[in-house]
Protein backbone atom coordinates (compact mmCIF):
# COMPACT_ATOMS: atom_id res chain seq x y z
CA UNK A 1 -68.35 128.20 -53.19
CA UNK A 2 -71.30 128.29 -56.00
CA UNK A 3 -72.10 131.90 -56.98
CA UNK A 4 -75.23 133.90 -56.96
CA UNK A 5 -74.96 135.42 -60.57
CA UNK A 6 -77.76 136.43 -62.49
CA UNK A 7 -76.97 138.48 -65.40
CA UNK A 8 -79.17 140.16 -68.49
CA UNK A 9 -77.29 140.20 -71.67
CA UNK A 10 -78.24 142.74 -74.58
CA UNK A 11 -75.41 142.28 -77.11
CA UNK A 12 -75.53 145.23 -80.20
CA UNK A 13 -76.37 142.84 -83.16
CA UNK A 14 -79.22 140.60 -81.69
CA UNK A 15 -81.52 141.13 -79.39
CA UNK A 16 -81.21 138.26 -76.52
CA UNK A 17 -81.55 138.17 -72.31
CA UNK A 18 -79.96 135.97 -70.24
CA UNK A 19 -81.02 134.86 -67.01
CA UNK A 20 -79.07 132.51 -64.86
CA UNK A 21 -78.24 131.47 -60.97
CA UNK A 22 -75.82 129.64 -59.43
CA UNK A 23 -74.12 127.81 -62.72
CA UNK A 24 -74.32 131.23 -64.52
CA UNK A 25 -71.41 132.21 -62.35
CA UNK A 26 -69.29 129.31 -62.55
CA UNK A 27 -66.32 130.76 -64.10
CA UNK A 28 -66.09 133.34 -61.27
CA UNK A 29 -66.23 130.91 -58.53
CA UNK A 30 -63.42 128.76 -60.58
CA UNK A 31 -61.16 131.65 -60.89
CA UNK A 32 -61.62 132.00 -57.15
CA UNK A 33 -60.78 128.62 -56.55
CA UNK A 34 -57.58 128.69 -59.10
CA UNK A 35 -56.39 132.22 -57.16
CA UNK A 36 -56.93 131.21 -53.61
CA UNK A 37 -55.28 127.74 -54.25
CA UNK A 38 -58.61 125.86 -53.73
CA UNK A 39 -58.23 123.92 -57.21
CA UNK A 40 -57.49 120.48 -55.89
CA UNK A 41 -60.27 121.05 -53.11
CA UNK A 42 -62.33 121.81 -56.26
CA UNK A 43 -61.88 118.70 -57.57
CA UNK A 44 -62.29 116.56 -54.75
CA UNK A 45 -65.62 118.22 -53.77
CA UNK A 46 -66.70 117.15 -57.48
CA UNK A 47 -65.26 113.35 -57.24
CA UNK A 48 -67.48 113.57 -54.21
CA UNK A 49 -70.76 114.62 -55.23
CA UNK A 50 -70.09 111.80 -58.03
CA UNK A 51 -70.22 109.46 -55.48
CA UNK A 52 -71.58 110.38 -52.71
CA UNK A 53 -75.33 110.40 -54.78
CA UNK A 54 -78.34 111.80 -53.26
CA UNK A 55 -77.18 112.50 -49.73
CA UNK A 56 -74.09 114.64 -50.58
CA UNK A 57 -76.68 116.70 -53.29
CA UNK A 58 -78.89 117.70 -50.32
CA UNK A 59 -76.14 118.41 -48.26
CA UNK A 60 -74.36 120.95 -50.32
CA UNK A 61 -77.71 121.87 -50.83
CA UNK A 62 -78.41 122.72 -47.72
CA UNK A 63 -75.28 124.55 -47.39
CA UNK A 64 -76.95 127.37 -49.45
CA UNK A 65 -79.77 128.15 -47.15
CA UNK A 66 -79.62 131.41 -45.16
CA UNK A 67 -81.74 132.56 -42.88
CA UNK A 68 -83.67 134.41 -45.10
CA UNK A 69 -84.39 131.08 -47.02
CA UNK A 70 -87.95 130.30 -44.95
CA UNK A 71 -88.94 126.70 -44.71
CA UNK A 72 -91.36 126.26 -46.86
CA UNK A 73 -88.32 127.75 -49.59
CA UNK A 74 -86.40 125.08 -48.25
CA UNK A 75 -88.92 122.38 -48.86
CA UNK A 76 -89.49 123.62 -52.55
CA UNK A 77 -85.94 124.22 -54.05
CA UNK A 78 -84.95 120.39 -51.81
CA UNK A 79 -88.08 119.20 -53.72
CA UNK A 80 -87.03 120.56 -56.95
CA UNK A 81 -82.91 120.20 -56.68
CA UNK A 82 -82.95 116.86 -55.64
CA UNK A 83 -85.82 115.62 -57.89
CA UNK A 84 -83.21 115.99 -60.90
CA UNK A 85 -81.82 112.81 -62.12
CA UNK A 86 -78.37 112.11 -60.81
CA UNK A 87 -77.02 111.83 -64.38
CA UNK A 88 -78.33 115.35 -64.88
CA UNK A 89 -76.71 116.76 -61.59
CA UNK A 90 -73.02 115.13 -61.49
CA UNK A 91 -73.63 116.28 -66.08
CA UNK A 92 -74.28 120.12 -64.87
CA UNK A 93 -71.62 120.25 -62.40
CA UNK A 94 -68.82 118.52 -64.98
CA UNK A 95 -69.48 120.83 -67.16
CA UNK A 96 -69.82 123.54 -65.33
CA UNK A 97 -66.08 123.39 -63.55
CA UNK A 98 -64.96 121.99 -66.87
CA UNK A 99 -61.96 124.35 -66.85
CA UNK A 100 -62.19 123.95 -71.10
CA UNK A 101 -65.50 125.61 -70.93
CA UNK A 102 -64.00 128.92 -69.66
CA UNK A 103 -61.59 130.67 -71.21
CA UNK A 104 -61.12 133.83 -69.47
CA UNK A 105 -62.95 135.34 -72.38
CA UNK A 106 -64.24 139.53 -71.87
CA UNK A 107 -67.35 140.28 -72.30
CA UNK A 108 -68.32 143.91 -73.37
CA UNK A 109 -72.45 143.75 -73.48
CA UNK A 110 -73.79 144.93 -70.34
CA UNK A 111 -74.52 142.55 -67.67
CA UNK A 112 -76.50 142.90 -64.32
CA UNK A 113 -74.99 140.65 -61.75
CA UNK A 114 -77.50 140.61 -59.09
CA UNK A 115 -75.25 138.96 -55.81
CA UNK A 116 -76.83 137.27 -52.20
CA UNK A 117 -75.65 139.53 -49.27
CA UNK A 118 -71.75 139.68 -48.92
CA UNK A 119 -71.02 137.31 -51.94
CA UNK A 120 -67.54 135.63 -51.78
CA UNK A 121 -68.02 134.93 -55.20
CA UNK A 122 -67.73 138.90 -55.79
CA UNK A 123 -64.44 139.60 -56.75
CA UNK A 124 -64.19 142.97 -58.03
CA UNK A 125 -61.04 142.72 -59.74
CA UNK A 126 -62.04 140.01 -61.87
CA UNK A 127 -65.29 141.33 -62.75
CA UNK A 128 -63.78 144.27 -63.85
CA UNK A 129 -61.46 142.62 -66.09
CA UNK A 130 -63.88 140.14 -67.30
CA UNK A 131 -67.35 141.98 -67.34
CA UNK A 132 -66.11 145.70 -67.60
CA UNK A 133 -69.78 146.84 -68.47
CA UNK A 134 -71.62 144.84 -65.46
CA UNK A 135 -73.57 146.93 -62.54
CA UNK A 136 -72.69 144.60 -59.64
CA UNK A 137 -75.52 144.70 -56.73
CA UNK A 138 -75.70 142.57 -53.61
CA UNK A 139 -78.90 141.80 -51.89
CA UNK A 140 -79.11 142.60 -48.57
CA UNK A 141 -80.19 139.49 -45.74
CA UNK A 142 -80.30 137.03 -49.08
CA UNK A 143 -78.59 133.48 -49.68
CA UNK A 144 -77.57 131.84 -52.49
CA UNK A 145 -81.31 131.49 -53.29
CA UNK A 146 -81.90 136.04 -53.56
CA UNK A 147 -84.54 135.21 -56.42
CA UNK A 148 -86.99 133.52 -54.19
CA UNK A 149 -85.92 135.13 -50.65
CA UNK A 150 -86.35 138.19 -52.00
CA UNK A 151 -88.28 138.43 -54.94
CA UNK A 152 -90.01 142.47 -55.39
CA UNK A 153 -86.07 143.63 -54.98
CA UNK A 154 -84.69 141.00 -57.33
CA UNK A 155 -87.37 142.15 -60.07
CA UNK A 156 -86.89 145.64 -59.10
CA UNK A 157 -83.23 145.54 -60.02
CA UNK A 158 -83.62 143.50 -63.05
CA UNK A 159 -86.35 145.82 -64.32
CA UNK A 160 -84.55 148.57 -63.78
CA UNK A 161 -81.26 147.31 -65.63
CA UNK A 162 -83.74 146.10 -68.76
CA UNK A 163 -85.38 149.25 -68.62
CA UNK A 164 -82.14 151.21 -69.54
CA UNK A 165 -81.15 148.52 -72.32
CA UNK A 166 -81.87 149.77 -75.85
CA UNK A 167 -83.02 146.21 -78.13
């Protein structure tokens, strides 16, 4: 259910790039969840991960891995997920599904949204409607973790979208 977003932003007026995984794409997964009736399961997985602590972090964690995600990557994003303070994870994922932090706003600067291999979070129709200037790509054989699994065609793509960005 967590997405594999990262976009680059280069609004008109200022000159700024964005770069973000996983919580970057939070609105799409929530729309997901609100469409396919998910919302209360939503909600429960958050209560959850309040309480569970530590355990139920590495678990959903773990849930992320692919088999492109080699075990050393394992060892290093467990390492550096689950060395966060638990204030600082259950904080991030309040606010993140805080459904008064997304608005259904449109935005017209042109995004890249660089996706793991057959994304559910990839819903066409809402990107469209939400991100009408975004170049969608999906990573072949990647997880939720596409920047690290596959790094040279992750830089490749982002390159290529800054490249054709006038700041």
């Amino acid at each position: 259910m967590i997405s594999e977003l990262a976009c680059a932003l280069a609004p008109a007026a200022k000159v700024m790039a964005q770069i973000g995984a996983a919580l970057g794409g939070a609105e799409i997964v929530i729309h997901l969840a609100q469409r396919n009736g998910f919302g209360d399961q939503l909600k429960s997985f958050l209560r959850a991960g309040e309480i569970a602590g530590l355990k139920a972090r590495e678990t959903t964690i773990r849930s992320m891995f692919s088999a492109s995600t080699t075990p050393d990557m394992q060892k290093h994003i467990l390492s550096m997920m689950l060395g966060a303070p638990e204030s600082t994870a259950v904080g991030a994922m309040q606010a993140t599904f805080d459904p008064a932090n997304w608005k259904g706003d449109v935005f017209t600067q042109p995004i890249l949204g660089l996706y793991a291999d057959h994304s559910r979070a990839g819903d066409r129709e809402y990107i469209k409607t939400h991100f009408p200037n975004m170049d969608y790509e999906e990573i072949p054989g990647t997880g939720h973790f596409l920047m690290l699994e596959k790094p040279e065609e992750f830089n490749r793509l982002l390159i290529a979208f800054l490249d054709k960005q006038t700041f």
